[in-house]
Structure formats: C-alpha cells, structure tokens
N, C-alpha and C. Protein backbone atom coordinates (compact mmCIF):
# COMPACT_ATOMS: atom_id res chain seq x y z
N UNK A 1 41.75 183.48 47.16
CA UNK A 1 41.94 184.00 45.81
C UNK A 1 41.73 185.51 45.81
N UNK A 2 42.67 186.46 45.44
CA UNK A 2 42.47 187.60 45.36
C UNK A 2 41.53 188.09 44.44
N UNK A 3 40.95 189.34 44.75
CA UNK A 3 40.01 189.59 44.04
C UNK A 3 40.29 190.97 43.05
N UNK A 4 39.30 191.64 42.47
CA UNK A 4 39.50 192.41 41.24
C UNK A 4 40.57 193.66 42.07
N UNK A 5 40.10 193.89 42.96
CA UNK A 5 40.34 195.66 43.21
C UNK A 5 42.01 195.12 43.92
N UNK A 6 42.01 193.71 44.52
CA UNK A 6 43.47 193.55 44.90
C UNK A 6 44.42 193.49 44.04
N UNK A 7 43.75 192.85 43.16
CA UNK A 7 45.28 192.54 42.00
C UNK A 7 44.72 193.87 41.35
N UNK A 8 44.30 195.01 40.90
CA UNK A 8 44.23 196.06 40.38
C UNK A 8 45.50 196.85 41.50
N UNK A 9 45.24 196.71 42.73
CA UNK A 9 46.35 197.74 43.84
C UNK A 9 48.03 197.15 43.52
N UNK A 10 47.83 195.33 42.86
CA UNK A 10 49.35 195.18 42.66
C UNK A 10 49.88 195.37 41.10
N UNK A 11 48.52 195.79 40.47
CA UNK A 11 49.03 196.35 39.04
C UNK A 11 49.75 197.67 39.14
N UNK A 12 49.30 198.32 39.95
CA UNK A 12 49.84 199.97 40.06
C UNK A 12 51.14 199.93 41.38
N UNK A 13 50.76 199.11 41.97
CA UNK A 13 52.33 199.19 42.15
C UNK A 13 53.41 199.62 42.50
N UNK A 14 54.70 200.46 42.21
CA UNK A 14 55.19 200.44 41.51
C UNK A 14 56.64 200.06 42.11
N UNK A 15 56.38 199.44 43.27
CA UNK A 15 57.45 198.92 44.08
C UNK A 15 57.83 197.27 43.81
N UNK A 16 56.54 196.78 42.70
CA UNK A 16 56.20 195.43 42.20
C UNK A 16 57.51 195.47 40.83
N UNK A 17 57.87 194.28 40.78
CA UNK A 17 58.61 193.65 40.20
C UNK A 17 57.18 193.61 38.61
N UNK A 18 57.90 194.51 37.42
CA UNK A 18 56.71 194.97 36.83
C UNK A 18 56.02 193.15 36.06
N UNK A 19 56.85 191.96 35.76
CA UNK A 19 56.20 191.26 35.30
C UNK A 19 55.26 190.59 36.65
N UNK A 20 55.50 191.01 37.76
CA UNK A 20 54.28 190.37 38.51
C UNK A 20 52.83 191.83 38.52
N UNK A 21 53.65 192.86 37.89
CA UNK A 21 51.92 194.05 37.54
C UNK A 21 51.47 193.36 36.45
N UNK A 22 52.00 192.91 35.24
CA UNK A 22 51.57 192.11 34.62
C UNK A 22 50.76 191.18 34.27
N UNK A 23 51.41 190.51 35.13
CA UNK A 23 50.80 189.17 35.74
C UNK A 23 49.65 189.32 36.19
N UNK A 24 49.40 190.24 37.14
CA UNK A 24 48.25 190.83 38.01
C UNK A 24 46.77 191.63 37.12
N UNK A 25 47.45 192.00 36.09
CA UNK A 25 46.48 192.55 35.05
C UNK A 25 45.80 191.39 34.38
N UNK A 26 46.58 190.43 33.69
CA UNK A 26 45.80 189.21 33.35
C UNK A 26 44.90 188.50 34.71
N UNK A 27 45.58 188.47 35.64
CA UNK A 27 44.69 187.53 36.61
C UNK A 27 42.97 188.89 36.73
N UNK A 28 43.39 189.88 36.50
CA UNK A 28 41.69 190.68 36.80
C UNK A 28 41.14 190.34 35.40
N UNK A 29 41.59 189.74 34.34
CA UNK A 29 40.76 189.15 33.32
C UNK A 29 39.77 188.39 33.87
N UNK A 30 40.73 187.55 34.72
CA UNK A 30 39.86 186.21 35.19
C UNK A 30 38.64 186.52 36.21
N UNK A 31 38.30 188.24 36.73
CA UNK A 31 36.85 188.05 37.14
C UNK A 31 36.25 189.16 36.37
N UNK A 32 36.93 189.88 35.54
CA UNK A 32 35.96 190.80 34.55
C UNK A 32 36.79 190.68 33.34
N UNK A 33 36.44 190.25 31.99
CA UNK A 33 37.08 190.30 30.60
C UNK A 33 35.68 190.47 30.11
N UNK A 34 35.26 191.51 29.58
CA UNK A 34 34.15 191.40 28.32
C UNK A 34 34.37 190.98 27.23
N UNK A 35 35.34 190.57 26.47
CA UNK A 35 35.52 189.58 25.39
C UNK A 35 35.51 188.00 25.45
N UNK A 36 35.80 187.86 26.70
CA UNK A 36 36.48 186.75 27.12
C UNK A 36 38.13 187.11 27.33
N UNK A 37 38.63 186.68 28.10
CA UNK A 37 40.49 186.48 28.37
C UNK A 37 40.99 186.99 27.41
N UNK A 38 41.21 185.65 26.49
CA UNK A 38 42.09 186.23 25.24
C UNK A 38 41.71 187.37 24.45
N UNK A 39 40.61 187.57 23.97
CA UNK A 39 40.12 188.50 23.12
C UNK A 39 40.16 190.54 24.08
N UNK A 40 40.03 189.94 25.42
CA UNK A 40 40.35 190.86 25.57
C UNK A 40 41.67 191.45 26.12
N UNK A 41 42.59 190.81 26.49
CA UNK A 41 43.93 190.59 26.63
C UNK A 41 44.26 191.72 25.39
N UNK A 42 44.35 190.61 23.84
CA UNK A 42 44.23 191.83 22.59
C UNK A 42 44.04 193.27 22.71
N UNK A 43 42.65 193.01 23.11
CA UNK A 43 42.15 194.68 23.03
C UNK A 43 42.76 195.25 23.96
N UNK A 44 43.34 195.08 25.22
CA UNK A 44 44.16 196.16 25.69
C UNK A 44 45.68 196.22 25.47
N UNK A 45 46.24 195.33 24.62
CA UNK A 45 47.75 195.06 24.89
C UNK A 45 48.03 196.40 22.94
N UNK A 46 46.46 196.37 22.53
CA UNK A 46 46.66 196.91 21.45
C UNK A 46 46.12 198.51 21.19
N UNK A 47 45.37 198.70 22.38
CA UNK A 47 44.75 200.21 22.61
C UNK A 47 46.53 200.73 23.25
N UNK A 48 47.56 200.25 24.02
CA UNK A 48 47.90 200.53 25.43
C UNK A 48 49.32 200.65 24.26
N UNK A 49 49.50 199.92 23.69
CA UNK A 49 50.65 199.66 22.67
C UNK A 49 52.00 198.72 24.04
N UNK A 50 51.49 197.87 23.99
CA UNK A 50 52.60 196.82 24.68
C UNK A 50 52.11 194.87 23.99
N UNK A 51 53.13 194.84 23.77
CA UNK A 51 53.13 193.31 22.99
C UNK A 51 52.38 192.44 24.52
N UNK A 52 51.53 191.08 23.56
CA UNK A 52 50.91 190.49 24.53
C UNK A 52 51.96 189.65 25.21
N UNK A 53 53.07 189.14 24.64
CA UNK A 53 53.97 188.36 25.34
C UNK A 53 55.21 189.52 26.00
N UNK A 54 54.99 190.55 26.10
CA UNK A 54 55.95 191.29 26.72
C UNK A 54 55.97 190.93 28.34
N UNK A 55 57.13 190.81 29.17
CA UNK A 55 56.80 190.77 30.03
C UNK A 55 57.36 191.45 31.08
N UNK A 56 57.69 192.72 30.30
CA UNK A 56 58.21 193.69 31.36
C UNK A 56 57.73 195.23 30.52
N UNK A 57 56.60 195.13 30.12
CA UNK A 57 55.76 196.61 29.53
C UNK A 57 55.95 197.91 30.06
N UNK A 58 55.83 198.88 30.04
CA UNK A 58 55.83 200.32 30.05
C UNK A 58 54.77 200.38 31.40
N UNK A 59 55.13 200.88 32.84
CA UNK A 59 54.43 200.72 33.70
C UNK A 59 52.87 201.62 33.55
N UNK A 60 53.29 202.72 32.27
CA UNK A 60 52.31 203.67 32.24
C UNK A 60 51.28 202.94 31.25
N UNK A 61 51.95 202.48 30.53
CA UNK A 61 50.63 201.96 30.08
C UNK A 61 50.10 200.87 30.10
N UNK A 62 51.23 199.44 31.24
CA UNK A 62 50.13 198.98 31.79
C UNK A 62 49.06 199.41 32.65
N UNK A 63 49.43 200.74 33.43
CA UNK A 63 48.09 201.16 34.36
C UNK A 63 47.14 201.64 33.62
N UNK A 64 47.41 202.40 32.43
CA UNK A 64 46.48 202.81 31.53
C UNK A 64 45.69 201.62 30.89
N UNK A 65 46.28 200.35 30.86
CA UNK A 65 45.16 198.85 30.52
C UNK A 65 44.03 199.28 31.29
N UNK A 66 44.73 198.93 32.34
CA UNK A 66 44.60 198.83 33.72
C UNK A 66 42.80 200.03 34.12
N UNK A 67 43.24 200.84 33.99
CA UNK A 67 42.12 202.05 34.14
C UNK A 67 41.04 201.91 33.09
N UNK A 68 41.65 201.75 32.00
CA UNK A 68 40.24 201.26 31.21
C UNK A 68 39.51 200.13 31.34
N UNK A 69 40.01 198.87 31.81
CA UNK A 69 39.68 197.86 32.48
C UNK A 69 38.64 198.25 33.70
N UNK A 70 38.70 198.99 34.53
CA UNK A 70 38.17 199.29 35.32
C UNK A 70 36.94 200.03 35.45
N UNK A 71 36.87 201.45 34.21
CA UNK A 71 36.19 202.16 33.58
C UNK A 71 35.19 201.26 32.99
N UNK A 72 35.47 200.39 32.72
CA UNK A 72 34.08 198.92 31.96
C UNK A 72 33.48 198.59 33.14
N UNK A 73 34.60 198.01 34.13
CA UNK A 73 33.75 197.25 35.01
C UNK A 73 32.71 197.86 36.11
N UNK A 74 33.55 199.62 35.98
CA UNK A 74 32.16 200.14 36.90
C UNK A 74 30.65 200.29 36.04
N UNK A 75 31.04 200.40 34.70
CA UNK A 75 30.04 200.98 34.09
C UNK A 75 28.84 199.39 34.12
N UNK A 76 29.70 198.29 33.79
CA UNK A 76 28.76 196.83 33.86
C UNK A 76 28.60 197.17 35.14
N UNK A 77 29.03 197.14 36.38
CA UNK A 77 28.67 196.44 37.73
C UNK A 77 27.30 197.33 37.81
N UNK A 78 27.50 198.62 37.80
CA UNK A 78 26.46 199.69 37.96
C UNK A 78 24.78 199.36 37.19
N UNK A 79 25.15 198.50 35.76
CA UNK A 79 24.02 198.56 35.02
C UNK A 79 23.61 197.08 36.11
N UNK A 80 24.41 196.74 36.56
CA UNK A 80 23.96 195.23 36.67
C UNK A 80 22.77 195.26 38.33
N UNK A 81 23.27 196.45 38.75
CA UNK A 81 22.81 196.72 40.18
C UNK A 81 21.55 197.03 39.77
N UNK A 82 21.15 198.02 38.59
CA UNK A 82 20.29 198.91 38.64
C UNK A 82 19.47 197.43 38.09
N UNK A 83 20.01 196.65 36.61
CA UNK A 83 19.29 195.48 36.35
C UNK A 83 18.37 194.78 37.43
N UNK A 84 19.13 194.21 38.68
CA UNK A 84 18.73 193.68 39.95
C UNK A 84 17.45 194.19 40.73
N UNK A 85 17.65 195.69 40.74
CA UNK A 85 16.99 196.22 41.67
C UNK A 85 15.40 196.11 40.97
N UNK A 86 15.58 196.51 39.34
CA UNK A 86 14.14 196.57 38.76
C UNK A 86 13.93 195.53 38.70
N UNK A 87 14.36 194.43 37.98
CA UNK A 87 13.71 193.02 38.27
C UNK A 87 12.90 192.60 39.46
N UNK A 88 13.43 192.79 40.49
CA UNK A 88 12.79 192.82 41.72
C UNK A 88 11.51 193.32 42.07
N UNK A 89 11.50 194.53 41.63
CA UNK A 89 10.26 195.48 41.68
C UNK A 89 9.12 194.75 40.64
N UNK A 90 9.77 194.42 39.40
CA UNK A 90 8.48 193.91 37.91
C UNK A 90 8.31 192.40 38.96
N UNK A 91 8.55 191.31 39.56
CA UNK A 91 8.56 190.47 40.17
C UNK A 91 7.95 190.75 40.82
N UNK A 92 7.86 191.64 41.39
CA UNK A 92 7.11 192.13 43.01
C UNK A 92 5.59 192.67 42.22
N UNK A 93 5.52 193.44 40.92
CA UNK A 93 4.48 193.79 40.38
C UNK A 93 3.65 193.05 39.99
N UNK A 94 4.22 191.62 39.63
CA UNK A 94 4.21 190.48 38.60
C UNK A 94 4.33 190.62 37.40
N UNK A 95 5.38 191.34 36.65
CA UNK A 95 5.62 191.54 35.64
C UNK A 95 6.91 190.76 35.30
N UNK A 96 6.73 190.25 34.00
CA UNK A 96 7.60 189.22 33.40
C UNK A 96 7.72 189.74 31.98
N UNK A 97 9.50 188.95 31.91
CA UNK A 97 10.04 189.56 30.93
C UNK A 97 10.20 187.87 30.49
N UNK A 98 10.43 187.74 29.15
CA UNK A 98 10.53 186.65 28.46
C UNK A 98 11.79 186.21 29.02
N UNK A 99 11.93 184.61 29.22
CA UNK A 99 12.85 183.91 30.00
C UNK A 99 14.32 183.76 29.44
N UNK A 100 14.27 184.02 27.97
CA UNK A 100 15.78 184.50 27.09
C UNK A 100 16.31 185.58 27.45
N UNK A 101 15.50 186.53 28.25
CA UNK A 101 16.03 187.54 28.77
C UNK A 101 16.95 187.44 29.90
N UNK A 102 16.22 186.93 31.37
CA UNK A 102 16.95 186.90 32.27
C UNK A 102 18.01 185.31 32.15
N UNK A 103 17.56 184.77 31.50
CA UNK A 103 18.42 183.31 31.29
C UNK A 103 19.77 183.83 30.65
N UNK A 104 19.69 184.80 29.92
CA UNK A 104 21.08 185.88 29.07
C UNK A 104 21.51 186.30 30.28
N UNK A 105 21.61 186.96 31.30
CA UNK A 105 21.55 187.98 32.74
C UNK A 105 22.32 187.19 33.09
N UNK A 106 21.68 185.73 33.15
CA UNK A 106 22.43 184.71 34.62
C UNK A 106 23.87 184.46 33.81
N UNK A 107 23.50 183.67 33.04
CA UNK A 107 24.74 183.96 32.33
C UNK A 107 26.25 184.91 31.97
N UNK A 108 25.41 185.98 32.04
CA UNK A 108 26.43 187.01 31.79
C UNK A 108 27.01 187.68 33.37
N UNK A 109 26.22 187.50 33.82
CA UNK A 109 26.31 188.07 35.50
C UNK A 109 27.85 188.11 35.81
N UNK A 110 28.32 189.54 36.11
CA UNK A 110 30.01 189.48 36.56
C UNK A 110 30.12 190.39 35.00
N UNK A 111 29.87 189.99 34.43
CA UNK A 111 30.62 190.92 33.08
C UNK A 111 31.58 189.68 32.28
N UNK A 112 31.99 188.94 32.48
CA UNK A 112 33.29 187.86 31.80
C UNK A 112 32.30 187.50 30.12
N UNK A 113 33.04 187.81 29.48
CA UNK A 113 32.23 187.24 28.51
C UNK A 113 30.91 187.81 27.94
N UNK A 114 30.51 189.14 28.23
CA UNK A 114 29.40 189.78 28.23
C UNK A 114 29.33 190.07 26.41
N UNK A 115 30.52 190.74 25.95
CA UNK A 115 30.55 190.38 24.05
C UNK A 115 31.24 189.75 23.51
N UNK A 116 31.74 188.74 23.50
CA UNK A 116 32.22 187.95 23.80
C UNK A 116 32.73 187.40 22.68
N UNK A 117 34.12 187.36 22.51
CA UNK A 117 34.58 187.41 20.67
C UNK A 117 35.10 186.24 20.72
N UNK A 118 34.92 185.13 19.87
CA UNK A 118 35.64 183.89 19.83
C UNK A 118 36.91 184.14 19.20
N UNK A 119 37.18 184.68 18.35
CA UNK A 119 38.37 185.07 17.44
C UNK A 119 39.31 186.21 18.52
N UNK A 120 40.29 185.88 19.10
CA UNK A 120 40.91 186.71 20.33
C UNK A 120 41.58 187.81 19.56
N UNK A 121 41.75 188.32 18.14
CA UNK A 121 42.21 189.44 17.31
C UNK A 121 41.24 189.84 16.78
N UNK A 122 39.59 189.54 16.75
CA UNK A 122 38.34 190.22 16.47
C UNK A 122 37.92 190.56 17.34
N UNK A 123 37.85 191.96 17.35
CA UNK A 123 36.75 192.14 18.87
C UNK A 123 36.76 193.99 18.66
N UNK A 124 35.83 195.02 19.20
CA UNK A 124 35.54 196.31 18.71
C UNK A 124 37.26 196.76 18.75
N UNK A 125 37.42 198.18 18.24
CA UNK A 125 38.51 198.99 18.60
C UNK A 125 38.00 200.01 19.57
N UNK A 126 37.15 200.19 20.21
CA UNK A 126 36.44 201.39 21.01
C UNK A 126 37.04 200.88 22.27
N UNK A 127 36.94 202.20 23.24
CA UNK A 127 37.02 201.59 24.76
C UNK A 127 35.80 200.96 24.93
N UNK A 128 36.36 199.94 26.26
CA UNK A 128 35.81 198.87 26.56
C UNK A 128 34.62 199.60 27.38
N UNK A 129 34.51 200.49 28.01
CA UNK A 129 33.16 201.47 28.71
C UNK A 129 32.76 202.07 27.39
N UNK A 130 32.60 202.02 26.43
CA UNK A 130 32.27 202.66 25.26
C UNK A 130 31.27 201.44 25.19
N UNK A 131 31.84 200.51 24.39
CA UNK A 131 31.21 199.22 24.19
C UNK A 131 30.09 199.21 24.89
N UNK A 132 30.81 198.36 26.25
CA UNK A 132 29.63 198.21 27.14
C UNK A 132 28.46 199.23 27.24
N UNK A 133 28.73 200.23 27.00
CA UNK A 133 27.70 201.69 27.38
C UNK A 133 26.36 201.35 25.98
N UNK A 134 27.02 201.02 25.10
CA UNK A 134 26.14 200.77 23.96
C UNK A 134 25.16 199.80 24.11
N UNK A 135 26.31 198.63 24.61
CA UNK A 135 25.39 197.40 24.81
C UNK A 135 24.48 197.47 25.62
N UNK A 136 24.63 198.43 26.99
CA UNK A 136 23.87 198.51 27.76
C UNK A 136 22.80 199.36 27.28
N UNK A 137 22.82 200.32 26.77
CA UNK A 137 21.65 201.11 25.75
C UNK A 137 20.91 200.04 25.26
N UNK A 138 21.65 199.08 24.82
CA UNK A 138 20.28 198.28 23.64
C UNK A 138 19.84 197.31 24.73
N UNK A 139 20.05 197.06 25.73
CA UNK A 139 19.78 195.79 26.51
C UNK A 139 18.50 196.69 27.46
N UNK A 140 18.37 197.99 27.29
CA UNK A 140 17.63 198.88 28.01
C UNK A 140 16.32 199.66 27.26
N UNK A 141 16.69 198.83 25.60
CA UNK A 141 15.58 199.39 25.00
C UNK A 141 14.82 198.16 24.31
N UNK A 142 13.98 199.00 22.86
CA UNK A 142 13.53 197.42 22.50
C UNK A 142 14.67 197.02 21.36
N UNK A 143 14.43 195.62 21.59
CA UNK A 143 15.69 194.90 20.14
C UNK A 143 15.06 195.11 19.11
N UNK A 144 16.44 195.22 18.36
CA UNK A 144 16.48 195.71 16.79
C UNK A 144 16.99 195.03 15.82
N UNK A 145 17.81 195.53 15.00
CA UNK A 145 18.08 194.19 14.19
C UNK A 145 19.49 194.03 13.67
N UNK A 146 20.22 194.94 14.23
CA UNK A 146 21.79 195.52 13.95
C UNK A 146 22.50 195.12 15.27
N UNK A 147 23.86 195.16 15.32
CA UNK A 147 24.44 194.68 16.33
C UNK A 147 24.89 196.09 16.85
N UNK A 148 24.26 196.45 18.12
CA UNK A 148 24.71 197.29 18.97
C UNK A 148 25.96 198.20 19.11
N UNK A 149 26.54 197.10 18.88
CA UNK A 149 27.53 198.05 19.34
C UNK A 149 28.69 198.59 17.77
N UNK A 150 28.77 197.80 17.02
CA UNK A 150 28.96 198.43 15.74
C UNK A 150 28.17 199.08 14.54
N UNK A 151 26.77 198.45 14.67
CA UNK A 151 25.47 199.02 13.74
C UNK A 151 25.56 197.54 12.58
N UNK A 152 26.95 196.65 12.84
CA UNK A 152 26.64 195.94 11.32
C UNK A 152 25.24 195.07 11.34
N UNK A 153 24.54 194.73 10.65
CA UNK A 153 23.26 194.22 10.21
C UNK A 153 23.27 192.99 9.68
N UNK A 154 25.03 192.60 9.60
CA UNK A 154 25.45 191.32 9.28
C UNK A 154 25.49 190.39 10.16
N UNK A 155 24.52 189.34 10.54
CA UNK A 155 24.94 188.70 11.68
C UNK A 155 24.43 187.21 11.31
N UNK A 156 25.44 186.58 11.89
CA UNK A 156 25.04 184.90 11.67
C UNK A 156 25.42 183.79 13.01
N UNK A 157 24.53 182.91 12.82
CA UNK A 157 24.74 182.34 13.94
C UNK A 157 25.67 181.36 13.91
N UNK A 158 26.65 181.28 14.62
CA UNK A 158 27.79 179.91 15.02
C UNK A 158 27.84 179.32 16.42
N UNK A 159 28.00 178.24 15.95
CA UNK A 159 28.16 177.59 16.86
C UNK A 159 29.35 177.11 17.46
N UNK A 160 29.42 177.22 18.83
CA UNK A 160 30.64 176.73 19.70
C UNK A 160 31.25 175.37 19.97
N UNK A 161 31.83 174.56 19.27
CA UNK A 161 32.02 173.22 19.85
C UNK A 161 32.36 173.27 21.08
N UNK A 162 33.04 173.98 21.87
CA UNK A 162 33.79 173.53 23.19
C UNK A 162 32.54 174.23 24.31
N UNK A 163 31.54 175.36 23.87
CA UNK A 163 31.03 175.31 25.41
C UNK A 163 29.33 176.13 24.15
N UNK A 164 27.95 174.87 24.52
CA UNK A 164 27.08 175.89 23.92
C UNK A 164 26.32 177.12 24.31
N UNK A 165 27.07 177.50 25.92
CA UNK A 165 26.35 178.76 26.01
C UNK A 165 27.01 179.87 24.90
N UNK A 166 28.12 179.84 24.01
CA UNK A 166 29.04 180.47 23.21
C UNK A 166 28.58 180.82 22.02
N UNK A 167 27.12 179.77 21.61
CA UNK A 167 26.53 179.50 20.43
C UNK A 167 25.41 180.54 20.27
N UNK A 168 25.56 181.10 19.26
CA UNK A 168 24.49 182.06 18.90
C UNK A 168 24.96 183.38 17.60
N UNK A 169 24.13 184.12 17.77
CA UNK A 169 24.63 185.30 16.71
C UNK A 169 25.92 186.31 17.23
N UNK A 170 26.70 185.93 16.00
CA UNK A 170 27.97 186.40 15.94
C UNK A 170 28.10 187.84 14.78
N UNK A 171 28.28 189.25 15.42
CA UNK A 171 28.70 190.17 14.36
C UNK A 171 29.88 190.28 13.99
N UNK A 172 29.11 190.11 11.98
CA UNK A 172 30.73 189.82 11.29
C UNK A 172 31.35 191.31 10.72
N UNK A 173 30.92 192.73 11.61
CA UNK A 173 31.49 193.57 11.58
C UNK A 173 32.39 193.51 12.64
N UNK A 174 32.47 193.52 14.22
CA UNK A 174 33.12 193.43 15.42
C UNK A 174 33.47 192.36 16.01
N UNK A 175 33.15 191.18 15.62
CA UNK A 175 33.00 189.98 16.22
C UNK A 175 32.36 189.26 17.40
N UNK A 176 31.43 190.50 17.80
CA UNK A 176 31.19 190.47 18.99
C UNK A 176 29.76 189.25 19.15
N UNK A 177 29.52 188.57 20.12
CA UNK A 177 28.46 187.19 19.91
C UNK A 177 27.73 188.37 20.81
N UNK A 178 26.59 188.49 20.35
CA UNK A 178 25.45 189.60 19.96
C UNK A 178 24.67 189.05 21.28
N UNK A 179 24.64 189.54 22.25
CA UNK A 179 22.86 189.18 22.91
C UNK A 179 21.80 188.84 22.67
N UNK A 180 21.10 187.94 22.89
CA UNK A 180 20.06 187.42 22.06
C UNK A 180 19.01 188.28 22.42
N UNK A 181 18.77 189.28 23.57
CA UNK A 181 18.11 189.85 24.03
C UNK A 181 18.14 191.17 23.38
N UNK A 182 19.02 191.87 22.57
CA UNK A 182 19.14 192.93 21.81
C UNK A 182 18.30 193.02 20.43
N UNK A 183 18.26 191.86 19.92
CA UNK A 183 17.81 191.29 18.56
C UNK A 183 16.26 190.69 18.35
N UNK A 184 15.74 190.99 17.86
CA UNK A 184 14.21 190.94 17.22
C UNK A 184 14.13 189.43 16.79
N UNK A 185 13.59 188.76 16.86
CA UNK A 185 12.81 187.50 16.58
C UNK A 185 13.14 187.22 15.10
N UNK A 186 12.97 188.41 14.35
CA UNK A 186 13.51 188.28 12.82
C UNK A 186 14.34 188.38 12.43
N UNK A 187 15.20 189.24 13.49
CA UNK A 187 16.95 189.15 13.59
C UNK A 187 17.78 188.16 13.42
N UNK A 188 17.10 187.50 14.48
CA UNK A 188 17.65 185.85 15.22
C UNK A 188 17.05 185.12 14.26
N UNK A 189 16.31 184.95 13.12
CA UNK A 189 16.13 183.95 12.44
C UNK A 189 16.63 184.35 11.38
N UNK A 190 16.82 185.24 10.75
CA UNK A 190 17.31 185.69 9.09
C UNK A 190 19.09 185.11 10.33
N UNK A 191 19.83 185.44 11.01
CA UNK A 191 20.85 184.72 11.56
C UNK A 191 21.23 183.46 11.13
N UNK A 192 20.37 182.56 11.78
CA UNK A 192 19.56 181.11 11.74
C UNK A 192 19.91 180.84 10.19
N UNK A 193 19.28 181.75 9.75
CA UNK A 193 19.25 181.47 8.10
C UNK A 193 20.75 181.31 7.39
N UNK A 194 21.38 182.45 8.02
CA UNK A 194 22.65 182.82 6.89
C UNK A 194 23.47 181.57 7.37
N UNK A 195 23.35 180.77 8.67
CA UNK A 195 23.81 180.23 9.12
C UNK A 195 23.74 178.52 8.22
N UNK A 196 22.78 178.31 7.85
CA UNK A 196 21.97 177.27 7.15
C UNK A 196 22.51 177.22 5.39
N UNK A 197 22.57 178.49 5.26
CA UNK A 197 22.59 178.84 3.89
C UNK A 197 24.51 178.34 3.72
N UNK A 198 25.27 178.60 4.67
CA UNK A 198 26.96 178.85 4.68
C UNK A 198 26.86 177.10 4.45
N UNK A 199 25.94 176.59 5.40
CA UNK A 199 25.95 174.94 5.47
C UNK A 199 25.96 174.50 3.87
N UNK A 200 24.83 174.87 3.65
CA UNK A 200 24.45 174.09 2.16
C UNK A 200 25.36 174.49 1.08
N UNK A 201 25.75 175.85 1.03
CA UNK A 201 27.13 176.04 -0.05
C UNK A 201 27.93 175.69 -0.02
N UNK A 202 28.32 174.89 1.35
CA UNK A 202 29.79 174.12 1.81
C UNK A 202 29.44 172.73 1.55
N UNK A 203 28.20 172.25 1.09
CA UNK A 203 27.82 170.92 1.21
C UNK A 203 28.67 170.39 -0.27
C-alpha cells in the first residue's frame, strides 16, 4: 500500500493522467484527513475551487490541495513527535497526566480525524495548518471552555451511532468534535447538559 509522500509524488505529476492525480489526492486522505475523508475532501475541493466530483481538475490547484494537505501534516506529525518525546520524559519522572488525555493521543495518533466534522460541508474555512496550529496551542495549554479553534462557547455533546469513539462535544460554530482534553470539566458537562436539555424538548 502506498504511502503519504508516494501518492503526494503521483499527485504532482504531471506526466499522470490528471484523474489518477486525483485519485491519488483522495487516497492521502486515507492516512492524514483532519476532518475525517469526506469533510475534508470539502474543505479542500472548496479552498482550491475544483468540484468534488470533478475528475479532471485544474492541475494547479489540485497541487495547491495538495500542499496545504501537507502543510497540516507536517505541522501534526511534528507536534506529535515533540508529544512522544515529553511523555516519555513525565513517565520517566513519574509524572502523570489524566488518562482522557493520552487515551485522546492514541486515538488521534496519525492525524485522521484529529477535528473531526461529522457533517462533511461543516468543518472550519481556515487552512488546515491554521486549524491544527490552534488546536495544537490548546492541547499545549490548560483547557478552557470555548472551542479552540473557532472561540464558539457553543458546544454540545452528540453522539455517533456508527462508531463511539465519534461521540462527544461537537462545536456548533465549526463543527469541529472538540477534544475532550482542551475543555474544562465544566465545559464537558454544561455540553452533557445542552445535550440532555435538546432530549427533553424533543420528548
């Protein structure tokens, strides 16, 4: 199975038959998408201006997907190294971080799904190293009570029928499913709440 940086060399191309650069851009979804696939599919077919079912796009600005795609994934891989290395050291100190923390980590590990928008036409308008840069700010400080990466303060928790690591606080400014590790204890329960409250008005 080819990997990120190969199918990135047959996105650019330009001797490639352009719906297999195409092609090749979706398949590097499949080991780095910070929305998830679809959601982020969107966000670049709509920063880049090429239809998602096009299948013979503007070679320039599929590479321009393409580069911002990439621009995320150094910026995650990099936080994720530096993540690794200190863990190691607080481990080695005996210092422990609450287990929602690194249990979020394992999870997210690779970047796929790191904000992860269930709605594949909700998800930030910022570059995708923008995003991430934020998220990584709040994942590096203490949690607060706003969603990172847009500031909204609106957040509620949903739940995923098809997979429950998916389940949790969702911002209904960006759509982005919030880190539980960003968010304050009172965050995550006034969440909890709005979540409870949508129940009983629908009852």
């Amino acid at each position: 199975m080819a990997g990120f940086r190969s199918l990135a060399r047959q996105v650019r191309d330009p001797g490639s038959d352009l719906a297999l650069r195409r092609y090749s851009l979706r398949k590097c979804l499949e080991r780095f998408a910070p929305y998830g696939h679809r959601a982020t599919w969107d966000h670049l077919c709509t920063r880049h201006g090429f239809e998602p079912e096009d299948r013979s796009p503007d070679p320039v600005r599929l590479v321009g997907a393409l580069e911002e795609l990439e621009a995320a994934r150094a910026s995650w891989l990099g936080y994720e190294a530096s993540f690794a290395a200190r863990r190691r050291r607080e481990k080695h100190d005996g210092l422990r971080r609450p287990v929602v923390f690194d249990d979020w980590h394992r999870r997210a590990w690779g970047g796929y799904g790191v904000a992860r928008c269930a709605d594949p036409a909700v998800h930030p308008s910022a570059p995708l190293a923008e995003v991430l840069d934020r998220l990584i700010a709040a994942l590096e400080t203490r949690p607060g009570t706003a969603c990172p990466v847009c500031g909204c303060d609106e957040i509620e928790w949903r739940p995923d029928p098809v997979c429950e690591q998916w389940t949790g606080p969702v911002c209904s400014g960006c759509g982005i499913l919030v880190p539980r590790p960003v968010l304050t204890p009172g965050a995550l329960a006034r969440a909890r709440g709005a979540r409870r409250r949508d129940l009983a008005s629908a009852a």
